[in-house]
Protein backbone atom coordinates (compact mmCIF):
# COMPACT_ATOMS: atom_id res chain seq x y z
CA UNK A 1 -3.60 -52.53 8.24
CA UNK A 2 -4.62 -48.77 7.18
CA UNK A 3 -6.50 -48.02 4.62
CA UNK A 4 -5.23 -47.84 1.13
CA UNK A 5 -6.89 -44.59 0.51
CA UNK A 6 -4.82 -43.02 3.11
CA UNK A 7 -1.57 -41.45 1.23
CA UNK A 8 -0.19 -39.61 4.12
CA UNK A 9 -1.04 -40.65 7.98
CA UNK A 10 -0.35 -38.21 10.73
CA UNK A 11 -0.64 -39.11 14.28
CA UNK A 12 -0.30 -37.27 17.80
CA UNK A 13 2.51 -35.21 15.67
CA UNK A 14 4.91 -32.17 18.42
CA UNK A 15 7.82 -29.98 17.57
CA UNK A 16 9.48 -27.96 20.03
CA UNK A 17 11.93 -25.60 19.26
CA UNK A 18 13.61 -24.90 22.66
CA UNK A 19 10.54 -23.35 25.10
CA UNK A 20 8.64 -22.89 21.95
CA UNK A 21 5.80 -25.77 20.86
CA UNK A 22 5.27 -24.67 17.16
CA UNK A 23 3.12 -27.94 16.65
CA UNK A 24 1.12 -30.15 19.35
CA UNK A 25 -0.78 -33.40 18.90
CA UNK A 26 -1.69 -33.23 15.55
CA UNK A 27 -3.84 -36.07 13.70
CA UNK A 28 -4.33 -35.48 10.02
CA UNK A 29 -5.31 -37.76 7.27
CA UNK A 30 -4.84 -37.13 3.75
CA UNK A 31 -6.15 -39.30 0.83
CA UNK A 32 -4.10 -40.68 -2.24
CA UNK A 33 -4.80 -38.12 -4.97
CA UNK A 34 -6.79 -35.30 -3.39
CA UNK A 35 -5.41 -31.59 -2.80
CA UNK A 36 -5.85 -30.95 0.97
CA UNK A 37 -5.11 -27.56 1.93
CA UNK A 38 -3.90 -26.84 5.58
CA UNK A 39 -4.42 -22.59 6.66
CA UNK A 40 -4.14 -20.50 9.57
CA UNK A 41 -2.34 -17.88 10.93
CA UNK A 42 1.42 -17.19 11.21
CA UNK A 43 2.97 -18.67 13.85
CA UNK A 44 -0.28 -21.44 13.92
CA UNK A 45 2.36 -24.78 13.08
CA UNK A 46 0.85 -25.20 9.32
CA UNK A 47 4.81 -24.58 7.32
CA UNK A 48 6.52 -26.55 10.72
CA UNK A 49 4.23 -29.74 9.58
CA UNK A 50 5.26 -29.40 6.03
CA UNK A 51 8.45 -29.47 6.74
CA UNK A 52 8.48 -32.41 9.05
CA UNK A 53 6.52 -34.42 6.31
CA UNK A 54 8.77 -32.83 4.20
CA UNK A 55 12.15 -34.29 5.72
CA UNK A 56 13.78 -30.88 6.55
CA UNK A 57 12.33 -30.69 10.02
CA UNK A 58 12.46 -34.13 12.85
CA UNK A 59 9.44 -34.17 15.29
CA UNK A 60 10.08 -33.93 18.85
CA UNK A 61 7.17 -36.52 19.57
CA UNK A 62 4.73 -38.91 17.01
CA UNK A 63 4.83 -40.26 13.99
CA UNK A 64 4.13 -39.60 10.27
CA UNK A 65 2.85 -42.64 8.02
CA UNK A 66 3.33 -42.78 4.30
CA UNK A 67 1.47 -45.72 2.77
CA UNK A 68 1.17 -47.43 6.01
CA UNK A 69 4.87 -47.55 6.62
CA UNK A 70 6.58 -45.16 9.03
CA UNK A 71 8.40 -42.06 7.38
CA UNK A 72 11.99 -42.24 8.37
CA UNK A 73 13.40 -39.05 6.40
CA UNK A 74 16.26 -37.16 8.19
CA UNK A 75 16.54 -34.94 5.14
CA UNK A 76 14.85 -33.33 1.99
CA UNK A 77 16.73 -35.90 -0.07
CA UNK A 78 15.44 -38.70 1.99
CA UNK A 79 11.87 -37.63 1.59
CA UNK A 80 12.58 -37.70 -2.37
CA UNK A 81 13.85 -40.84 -2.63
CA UNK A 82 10.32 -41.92 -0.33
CA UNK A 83 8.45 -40.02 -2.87
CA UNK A 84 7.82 -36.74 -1.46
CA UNK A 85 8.57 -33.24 -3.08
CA UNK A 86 8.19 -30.44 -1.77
CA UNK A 87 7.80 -26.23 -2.78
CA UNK A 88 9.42 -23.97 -0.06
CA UNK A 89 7.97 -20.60 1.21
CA UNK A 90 11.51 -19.64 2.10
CA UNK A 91 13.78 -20.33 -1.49
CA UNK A 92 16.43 -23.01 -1.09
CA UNK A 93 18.03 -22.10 -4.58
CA UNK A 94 22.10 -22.32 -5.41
CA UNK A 95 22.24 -18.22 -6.49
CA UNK A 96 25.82 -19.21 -8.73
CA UNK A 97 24.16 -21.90 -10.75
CA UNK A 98 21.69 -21.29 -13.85
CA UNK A 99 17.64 -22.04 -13.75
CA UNK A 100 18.46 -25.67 -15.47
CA UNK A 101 20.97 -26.70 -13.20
CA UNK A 102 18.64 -25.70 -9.92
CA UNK A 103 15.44 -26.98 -11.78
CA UNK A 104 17.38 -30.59 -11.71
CA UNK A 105 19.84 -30.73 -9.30
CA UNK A 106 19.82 -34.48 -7.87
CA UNK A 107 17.86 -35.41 -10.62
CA UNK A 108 20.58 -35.56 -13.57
CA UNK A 109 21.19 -38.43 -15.72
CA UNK A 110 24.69 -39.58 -16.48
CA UNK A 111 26.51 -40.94 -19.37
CA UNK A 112 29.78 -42.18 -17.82
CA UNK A 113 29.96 -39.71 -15.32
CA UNK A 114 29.31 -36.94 -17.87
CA UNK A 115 25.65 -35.14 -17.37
CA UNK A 116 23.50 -35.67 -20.97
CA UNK A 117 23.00 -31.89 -21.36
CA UNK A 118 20.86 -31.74 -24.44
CA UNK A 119 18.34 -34.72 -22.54
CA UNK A 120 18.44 -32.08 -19.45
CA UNK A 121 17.43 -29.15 -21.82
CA UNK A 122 14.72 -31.31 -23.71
CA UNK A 123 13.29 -31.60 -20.10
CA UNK A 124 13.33 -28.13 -19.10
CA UNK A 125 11.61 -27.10 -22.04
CA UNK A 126 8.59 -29.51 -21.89
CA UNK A 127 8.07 -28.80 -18.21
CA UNK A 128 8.28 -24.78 -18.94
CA UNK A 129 6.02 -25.01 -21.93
CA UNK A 130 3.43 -27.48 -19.59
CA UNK A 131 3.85 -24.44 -16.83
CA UNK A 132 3.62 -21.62 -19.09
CA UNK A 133 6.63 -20.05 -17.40
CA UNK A 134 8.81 -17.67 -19.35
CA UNK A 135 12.43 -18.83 -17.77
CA UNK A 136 15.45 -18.81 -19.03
CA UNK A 137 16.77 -21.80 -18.71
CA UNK A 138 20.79 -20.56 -18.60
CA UNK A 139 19.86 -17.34 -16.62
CA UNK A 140 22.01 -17.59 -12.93
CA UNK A 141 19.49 -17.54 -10.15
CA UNK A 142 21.31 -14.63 -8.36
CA UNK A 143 19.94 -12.11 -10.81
CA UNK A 144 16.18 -13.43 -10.55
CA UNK A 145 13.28 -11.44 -9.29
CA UNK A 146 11.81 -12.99 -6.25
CA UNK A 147 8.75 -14.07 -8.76
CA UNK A 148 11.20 -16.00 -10.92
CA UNK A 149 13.01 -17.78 -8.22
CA UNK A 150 9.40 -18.77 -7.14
CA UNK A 151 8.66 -20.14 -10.62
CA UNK A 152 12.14 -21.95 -10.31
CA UNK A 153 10.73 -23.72 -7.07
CA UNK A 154 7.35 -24.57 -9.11
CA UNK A 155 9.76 -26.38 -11.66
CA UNK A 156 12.35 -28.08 -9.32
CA UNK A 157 9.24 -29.82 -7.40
CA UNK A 158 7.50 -30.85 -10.28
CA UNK A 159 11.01 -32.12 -12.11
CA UNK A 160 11.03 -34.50 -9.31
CA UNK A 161 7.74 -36.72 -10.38
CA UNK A 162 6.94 -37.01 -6.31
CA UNK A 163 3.96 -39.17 -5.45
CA UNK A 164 3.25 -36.54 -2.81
CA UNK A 165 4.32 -32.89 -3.11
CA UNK A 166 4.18 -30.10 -0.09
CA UNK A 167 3.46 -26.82 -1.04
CA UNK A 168 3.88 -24.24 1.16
CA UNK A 169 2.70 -20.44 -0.34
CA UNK A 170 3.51 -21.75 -4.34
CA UNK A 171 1.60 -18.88 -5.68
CA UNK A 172 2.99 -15.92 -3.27
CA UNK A 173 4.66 -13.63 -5.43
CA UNK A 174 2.95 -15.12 -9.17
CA UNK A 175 1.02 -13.19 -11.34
CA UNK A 176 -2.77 -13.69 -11.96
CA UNK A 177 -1.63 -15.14 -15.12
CA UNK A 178 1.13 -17.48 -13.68
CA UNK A 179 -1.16 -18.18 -10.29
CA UNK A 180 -3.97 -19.33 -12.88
CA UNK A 181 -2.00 -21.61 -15.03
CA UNK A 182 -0.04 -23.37 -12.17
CA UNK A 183 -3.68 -24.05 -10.46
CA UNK A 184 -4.12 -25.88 -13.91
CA UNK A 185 -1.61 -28.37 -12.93
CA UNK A 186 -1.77 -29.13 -9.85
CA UNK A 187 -5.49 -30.30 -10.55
CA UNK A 188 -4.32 -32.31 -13.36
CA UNK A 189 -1.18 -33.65 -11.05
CA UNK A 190 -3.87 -34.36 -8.76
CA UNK A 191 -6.12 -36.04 -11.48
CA UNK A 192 -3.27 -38.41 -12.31
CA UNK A 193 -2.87 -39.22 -8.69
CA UNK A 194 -0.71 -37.39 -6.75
CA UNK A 195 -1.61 -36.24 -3.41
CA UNK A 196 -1.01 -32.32 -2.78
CA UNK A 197 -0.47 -30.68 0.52
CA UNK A 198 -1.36 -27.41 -0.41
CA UNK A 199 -0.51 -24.25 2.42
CA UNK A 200 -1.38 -20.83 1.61
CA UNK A 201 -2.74 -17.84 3.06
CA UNK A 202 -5.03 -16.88 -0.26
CA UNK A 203 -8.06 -18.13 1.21
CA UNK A 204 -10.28 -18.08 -1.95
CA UNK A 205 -7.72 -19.87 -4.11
CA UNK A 206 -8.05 -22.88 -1.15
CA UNK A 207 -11.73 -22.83 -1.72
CA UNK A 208 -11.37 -23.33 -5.17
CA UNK A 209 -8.44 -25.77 -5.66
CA UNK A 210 -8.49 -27.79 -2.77
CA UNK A 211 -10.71 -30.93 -1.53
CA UNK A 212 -10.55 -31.08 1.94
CA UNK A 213 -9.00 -27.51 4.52
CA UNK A 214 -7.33 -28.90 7.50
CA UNK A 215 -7.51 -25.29 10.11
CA UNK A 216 -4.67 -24.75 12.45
CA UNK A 217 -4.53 -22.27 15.30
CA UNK A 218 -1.61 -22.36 17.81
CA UNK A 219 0.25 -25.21 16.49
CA UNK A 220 -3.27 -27.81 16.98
CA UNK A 221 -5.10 -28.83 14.38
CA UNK A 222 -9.01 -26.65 15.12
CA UNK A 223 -11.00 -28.68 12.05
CA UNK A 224 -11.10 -30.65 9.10
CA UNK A 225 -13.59 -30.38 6.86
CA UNK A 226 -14.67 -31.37 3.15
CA UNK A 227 -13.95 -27.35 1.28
CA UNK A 228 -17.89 -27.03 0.24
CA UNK A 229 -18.72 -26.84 3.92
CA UNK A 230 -16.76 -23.61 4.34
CA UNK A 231 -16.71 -20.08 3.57
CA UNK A 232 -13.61 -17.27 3.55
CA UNK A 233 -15.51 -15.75 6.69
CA UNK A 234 -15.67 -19.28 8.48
CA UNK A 235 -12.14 -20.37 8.34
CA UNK A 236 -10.89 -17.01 9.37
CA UNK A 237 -13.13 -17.28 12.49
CA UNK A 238 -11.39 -21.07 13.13
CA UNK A 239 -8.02 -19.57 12.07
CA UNK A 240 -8.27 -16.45 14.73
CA UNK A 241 -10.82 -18.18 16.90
CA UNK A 242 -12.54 -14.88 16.54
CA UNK A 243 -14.54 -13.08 13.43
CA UNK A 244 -12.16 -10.47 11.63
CA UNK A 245 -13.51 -7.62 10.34
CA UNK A 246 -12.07 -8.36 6.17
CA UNK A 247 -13.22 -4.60 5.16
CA UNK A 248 -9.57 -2.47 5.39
CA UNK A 249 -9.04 -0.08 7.21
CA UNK A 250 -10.60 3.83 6.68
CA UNK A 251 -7.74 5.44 5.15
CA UNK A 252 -7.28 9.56 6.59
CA UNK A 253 -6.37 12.08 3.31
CA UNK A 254 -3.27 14.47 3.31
CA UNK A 255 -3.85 17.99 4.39
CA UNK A 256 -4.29 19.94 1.45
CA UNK A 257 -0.61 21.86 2.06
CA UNK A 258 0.74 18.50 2.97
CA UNK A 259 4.63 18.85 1.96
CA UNK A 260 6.29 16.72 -0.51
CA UNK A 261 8.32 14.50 0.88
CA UNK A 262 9.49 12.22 -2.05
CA UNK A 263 10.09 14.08 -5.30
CA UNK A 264 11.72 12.19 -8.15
CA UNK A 265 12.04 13.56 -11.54
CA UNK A 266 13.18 11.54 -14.97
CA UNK A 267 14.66 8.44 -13.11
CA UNK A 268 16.36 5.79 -15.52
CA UNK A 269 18.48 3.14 -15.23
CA UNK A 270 18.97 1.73 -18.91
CA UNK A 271 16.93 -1.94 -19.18
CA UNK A 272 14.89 -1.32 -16.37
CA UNK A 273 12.89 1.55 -16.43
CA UNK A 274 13.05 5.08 -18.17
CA UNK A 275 11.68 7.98 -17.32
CA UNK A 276 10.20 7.64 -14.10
CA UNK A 277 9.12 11.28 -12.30
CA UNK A 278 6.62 11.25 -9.15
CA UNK A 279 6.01 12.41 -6.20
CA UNK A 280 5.12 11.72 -2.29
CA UNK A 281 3.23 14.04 0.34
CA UNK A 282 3.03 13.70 4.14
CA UNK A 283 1.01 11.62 5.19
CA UNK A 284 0.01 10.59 1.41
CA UNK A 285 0.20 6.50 0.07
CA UNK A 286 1.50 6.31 -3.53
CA UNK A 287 0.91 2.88 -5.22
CA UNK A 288 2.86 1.48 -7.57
CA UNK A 289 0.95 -1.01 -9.16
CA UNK A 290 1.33 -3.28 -12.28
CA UNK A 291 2.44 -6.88 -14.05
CA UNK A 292 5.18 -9.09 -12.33
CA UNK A 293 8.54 -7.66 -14.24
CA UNK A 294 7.20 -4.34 -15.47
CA UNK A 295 9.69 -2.68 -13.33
CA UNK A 296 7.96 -1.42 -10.06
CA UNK A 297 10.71 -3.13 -7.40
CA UNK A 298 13.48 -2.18 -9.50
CA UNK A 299 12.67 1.44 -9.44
CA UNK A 300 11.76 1.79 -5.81
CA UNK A 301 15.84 -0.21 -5.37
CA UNK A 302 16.99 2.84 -7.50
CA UNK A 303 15.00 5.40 -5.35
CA UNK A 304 16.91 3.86 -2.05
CA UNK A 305 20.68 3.53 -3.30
CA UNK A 306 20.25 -0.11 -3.54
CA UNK A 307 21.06 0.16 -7.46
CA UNK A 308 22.47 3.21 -9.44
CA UNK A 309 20.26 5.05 -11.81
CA UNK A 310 21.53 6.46 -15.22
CA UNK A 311 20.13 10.09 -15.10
CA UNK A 312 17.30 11.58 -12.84
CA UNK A 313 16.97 13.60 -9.69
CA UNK A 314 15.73 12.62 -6.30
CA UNK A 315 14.52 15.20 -3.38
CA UNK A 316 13.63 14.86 0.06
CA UNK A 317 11.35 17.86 1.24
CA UNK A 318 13.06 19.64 -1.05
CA UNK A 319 16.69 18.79 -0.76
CA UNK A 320 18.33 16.89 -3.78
CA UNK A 321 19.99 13.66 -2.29
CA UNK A 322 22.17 11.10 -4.55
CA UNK A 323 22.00 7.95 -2.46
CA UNK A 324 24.75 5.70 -3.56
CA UNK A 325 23.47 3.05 -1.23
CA UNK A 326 20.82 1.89 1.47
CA UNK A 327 22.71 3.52 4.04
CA UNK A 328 23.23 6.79 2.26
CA UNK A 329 19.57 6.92 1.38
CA UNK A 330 18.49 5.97 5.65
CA UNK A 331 20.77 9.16 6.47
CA UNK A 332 18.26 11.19 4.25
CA UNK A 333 15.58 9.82 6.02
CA UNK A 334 14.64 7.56 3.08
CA UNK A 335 14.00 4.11 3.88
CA UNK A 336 12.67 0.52 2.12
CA UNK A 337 11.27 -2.60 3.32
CA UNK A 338 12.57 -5.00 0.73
CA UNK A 339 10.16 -7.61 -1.53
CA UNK A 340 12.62 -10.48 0.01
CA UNK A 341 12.77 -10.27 3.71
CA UNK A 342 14.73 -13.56 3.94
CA UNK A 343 17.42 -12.44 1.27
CA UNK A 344 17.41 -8.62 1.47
CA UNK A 345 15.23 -7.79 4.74
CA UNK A 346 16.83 -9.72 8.11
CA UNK A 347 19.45 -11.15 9.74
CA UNK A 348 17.72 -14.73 9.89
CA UNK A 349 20.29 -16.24 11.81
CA UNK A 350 20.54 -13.31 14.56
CA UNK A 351 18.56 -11.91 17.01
CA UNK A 352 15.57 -9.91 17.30
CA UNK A 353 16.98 -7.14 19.09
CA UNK A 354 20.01 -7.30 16.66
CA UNK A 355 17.60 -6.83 13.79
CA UNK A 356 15.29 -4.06 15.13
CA UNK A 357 18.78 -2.02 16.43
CA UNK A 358 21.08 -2.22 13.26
CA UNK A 359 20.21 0.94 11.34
CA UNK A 360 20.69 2.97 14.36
CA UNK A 361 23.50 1.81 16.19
CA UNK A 362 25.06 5.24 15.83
CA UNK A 363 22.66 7.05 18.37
CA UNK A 364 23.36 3.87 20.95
CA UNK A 365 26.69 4.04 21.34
CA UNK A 366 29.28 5.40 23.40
CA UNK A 367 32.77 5.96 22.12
CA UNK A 368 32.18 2.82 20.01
CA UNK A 369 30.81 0.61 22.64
CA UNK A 370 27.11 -0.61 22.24
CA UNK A 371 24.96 0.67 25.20
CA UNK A 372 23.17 -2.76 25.60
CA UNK A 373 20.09 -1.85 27.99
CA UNK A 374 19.44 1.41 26.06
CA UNK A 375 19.64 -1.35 23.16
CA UNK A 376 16.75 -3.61 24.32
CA UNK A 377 14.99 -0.82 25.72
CA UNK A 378 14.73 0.69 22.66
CA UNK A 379 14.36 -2.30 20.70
CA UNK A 380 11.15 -3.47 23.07
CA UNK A 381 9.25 -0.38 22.73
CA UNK A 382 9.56 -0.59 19.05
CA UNK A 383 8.18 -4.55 18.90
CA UNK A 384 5.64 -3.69 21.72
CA UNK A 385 3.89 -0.61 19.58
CA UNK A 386 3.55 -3.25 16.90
CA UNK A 387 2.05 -5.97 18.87
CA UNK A 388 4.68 -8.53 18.67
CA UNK A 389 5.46 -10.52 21.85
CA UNK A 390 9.05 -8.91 23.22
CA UNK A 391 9.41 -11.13 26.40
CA UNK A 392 12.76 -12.80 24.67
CA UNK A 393 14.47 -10.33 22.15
CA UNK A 394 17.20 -12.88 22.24
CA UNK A 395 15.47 -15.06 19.84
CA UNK A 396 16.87 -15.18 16.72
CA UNK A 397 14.71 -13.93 14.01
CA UNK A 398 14.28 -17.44 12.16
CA UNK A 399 12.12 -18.66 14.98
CA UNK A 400 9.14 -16.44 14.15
CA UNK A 401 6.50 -16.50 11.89
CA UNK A 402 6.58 -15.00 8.75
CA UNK A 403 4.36 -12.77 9.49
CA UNK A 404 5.71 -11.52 12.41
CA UNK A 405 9.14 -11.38 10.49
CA UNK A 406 7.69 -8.79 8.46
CA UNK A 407 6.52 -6.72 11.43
CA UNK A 408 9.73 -6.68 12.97
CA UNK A 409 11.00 -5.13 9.95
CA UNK A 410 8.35 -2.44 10.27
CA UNK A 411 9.68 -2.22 14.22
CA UNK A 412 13.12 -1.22 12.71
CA UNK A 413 11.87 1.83 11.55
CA UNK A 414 9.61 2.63 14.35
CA UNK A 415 12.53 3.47 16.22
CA UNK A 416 13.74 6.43 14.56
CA UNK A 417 11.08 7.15 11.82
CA UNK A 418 12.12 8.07 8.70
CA UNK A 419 10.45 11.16 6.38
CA UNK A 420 9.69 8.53 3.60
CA UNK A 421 9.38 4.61 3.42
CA UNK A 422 8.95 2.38 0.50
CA UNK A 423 7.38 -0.87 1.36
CA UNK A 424 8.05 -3.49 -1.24
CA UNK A 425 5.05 -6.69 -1.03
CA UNK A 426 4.48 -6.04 2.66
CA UNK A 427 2.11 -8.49 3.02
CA UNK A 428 3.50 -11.19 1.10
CA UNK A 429 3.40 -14.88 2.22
CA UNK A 430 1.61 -13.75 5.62
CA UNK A 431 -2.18 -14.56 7.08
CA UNK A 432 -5.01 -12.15 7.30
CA UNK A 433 -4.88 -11.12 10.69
CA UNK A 434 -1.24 -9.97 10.51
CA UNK A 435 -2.31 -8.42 7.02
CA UNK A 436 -4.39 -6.25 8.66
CA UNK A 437 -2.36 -5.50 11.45
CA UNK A 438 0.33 -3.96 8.96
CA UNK A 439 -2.16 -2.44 7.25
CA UNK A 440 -3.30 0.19 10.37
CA UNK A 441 0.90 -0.17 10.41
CA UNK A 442 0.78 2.00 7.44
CA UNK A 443 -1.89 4.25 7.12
CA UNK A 444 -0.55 5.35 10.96
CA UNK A 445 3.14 5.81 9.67
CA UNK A 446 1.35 7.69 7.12
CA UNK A 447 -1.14 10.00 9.47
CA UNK A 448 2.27 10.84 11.66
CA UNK A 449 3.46 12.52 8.43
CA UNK A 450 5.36 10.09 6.92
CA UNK A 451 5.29 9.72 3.11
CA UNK A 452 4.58 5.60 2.05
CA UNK A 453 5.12 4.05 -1.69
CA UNK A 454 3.48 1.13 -1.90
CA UNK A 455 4.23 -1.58 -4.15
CA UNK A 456 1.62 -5.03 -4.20
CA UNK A 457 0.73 -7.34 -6.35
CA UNK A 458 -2.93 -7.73 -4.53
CA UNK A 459 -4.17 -4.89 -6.30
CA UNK A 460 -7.75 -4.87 -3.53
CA UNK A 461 -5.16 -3.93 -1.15
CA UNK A 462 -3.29 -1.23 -3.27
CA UNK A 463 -6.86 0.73 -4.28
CA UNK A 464 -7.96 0.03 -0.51
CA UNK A 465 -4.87 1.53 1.20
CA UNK A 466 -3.12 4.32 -1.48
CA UNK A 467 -4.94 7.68 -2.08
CA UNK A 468 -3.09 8.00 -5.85
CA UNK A 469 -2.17 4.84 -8.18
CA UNK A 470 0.42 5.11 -10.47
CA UNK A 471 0.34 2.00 -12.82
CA UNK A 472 3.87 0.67 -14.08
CA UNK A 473 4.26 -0.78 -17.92
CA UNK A 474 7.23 -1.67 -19.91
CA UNK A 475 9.63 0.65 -17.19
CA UNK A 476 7.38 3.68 -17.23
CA UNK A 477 4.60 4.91 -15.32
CA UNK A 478 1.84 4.73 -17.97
CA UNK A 479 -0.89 6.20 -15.96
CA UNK A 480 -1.94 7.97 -12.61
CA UNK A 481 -5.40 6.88 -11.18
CA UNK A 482 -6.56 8.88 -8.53
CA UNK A 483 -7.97 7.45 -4.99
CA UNK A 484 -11.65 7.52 -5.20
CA UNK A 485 -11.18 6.95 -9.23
CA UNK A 486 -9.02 3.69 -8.95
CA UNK A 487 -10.55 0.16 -9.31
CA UNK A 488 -8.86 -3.54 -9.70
CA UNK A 489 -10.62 -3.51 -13.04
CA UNK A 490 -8.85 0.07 -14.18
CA UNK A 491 -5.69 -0.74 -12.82
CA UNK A 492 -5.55 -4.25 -15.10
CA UNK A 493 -6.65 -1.99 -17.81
CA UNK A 494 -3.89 -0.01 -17.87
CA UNK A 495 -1.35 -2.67 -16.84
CA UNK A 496 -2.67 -4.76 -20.40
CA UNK A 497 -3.05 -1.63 -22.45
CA UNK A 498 -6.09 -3.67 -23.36
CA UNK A 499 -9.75 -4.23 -22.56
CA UNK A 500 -10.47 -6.25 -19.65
CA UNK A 501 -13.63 -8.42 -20.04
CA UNK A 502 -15.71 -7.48 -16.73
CA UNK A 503 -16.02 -11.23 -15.91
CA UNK A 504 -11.88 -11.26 -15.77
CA UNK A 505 -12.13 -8.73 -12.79
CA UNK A 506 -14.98 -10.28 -10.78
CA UNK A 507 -13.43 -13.39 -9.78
């Protein structure tokens, strides 16, 4: 007989996938009602043990105990009727269906067959107003921002009432203000009793929310420990096995004469953004920073063909270009790596060498045939000069880490580089080490010449890394801060158009 503390019993716990062990003799323990937080780096087997507590993913070898009795899940749905929820990283959302109908699908009670619509809505509204999301509740999913479909993930998992909820990243993508109040309830969830397995990469938002940090490195289980014990230093040393330097990276000015590479003058596309005139140098890092939904992503689509403005102009080093799409806009020697790398970014479902190569199939050919060693020559220089392991490029792109997802999208470019390149959240949902990894990514795209817009919601990172800040409100660009001149606390300022109480900036 266990003990009745014990909510969620994991013992001697392997996955495989093919040659690949993403998870190896794990033991882990958590207790009825705490918030146990699991970290390490991409690729280290935390999201893989989710997902097997989860239901989505089968072990290969060991066993996973839920109040003492074996967990026999072979799917999501199983898990849910056992009591376990669960908030993906990586959205499983129906894009044709509204917010309600995803928030509660499985869950809907029926009159005679017919769905009580007015009890569903009654539902959605007390769980949005406990949240404090702003949702519409008959908005389809296909036209949310990647924020939004997050918040729709928040909802569907708590909708469910689970006795034990996985979360895996929940607050990637949130605003402070969204991030702050969903904390909020997952202590009270946790209050009332149920147990929360909590994975994220924001290191200081473990320290503060969770009970116990489980550290994984290499798909084993490094320590467990009570979250008083440990710093943000110490678990990066478990989670790397090494200390990590946490300062960025020295960023190198433009020359002084430094071309422009990106000029764009009165952009608008009505309901978006009006307005919008800047410009890039070589080798310079433009931010665009600001609130979730203030229009940042949506001009930077605009920028790169991937939606038509209303009126403006848009020059590369000097030469007016009217990209009607992506590929129009790569021609110029304008490129973008997306906010969504699973929706917008890669090929999940095909390889890595299929990934790095598609833009430039063009200069492989040969009268329409694919040269295919030219291919994965090409293709392994690019993933070798940003660090990722190239020994397979037959691997299809699902089987790495996120982080390492996001680097391959970087390899893409490294290929043929491109005058400018708008990087949309390119750190989002990955671990420190491969944040810093893309960040000396960027500021050396940037000292070869290239012109970078930047667009984060970690605001340290966009006043480390950009020499000029341009903050986005309400569709426009309400204010430029310059490099040595921009702080966290001026950038909120501006984004607010209010006073920011010091304390509000220091946490």
């Amino acid at each position: 007989m266990g003990d009745p503390r014990t909510h969620l019993h994991v013992r001697r716990l392997s996955k495989r996938f093919g040659v690949i062990r993403a998870v190896t003799d794990v033991d882990l323990e958590v207790r009825r009602g705490s918030i146990h937080a699991i970290v390490g780096e991409n690729g280290a087997g935390k999201s893989t043990l989710g997902k097997i507590v989860a239901g989505a993913v089968r072990p290969s070898a060991g066993e996973v105990r839920v109040d003492g009795r074996p967990l026999l899940a072979r799917s999501p749905r199983d898990a849910l009727r056992l009591g376990i929820g669960t908030i993906s990283q990586e959205f499983a959302l129906m894009p044709t269906r509204t917010v309600v109908d995803n928030v509660f699908l499985g869950t809907e009670r029926a009159r005679a067959g017919i769905v009580r619509r007015g009890e569903l809505r009654a539902r959605f509204e007390a769980l949005r107003s406990r949240l404090g999301f702003a949702l519409d509740a008959d908005a389809l999913v296909e036209g949310l921002s990647v924020p939004d479909c997050q918040k729709v993930e928040i909802m569907r998992a708590l909708a469910r009432d689970a006795s034990l909820i996985v979360m895996d990243e929940p607050t990637a993508g949130l605003s402070a203000h969204d991030t702050e109040r969903f904390v909020e309830v997952v202590k009270e969830l946790a209050e009332a009793g149920t147990t929360v397995v909590f994975i994220s990469h924001y290191l200081a938002e473990v320290l503060a929310l969770a009970d116990v940090v489980t550290v994984m490195r290499d798909g084993r289980v490094v320590r467990t420990a009570p979250t008083s014990e440990e710093t943000p230093d110490s678990l990066i040393t478990a989670m790397l096995g090494r200390p990590l330097d946490t300062a960025f990276p020295p960023r190198t000015p433009p020359r002084p004469d430094a071309p422009v590479r990106l000029s764009v003058r009165g952009l608008t596309r009505a309901g978006a953004f009006e307005g919008v005139s800047l410009s890039v140098r070589a080798g310079e890092i433009v931010g665009l920073a600001g609130l979730v939904g203030c229009g940042r992503s949506e001009i930077a689509r605009a920028i790169c063909g991937a939606d038509q403005p209303d009126a403006g102009e848009i020059e590369i080093d000097g030469c007016r270009v009217d990209p009607h799409c992506p590929r129009d806009a790569i021609r110029h020697g304008l490129v973008m790596l997306p906010e969504s790398r699973k929706e917008d970014g890669l090929m999940l479902g095909r390889s890595i060498v299929e990934n790095v190569t598609l833009p430039h199939l063009a200069s492989l050919a040969r009268l329409t045939l694919i040269r295919r060693s030219a291919e994965e020559r090409t293709a392994r220089e690019s993933m070798d000069r940003i660090g990722v392991d190239a020994s397979d490029l037959r691997r299809h792109a699902d089987t790495l880490s996120g982080g390492n997802q996001q680097k391959l999208l970087f390899a893409r470019w490294l290929m043929e580089p491109p005058r400018v390149l708008i990087a949309d959240e390119p750190t989002r949902g990955i671990d420190v080490g491969a944040k810093h990894a893309i960040y000396e990514l960027i500021l050396a795209l940037a000292e070869r010449g290239m012109g970078v817009v930047m667009i984060s919601s970690e605001l340290e990172e966009v006043v480390a890394l950009c020499h000029r800040v341009l903050v986005v409100r309400d569709g426009r660009i309400a204010q430029e801060i310059g490099g040595a001149d921009a702080s966290v606390d001026g950038v909120l300022r501006t984004a607010f158009s209010v006073r920011v109480p010091a304390e509000a900036t220091a946490a």
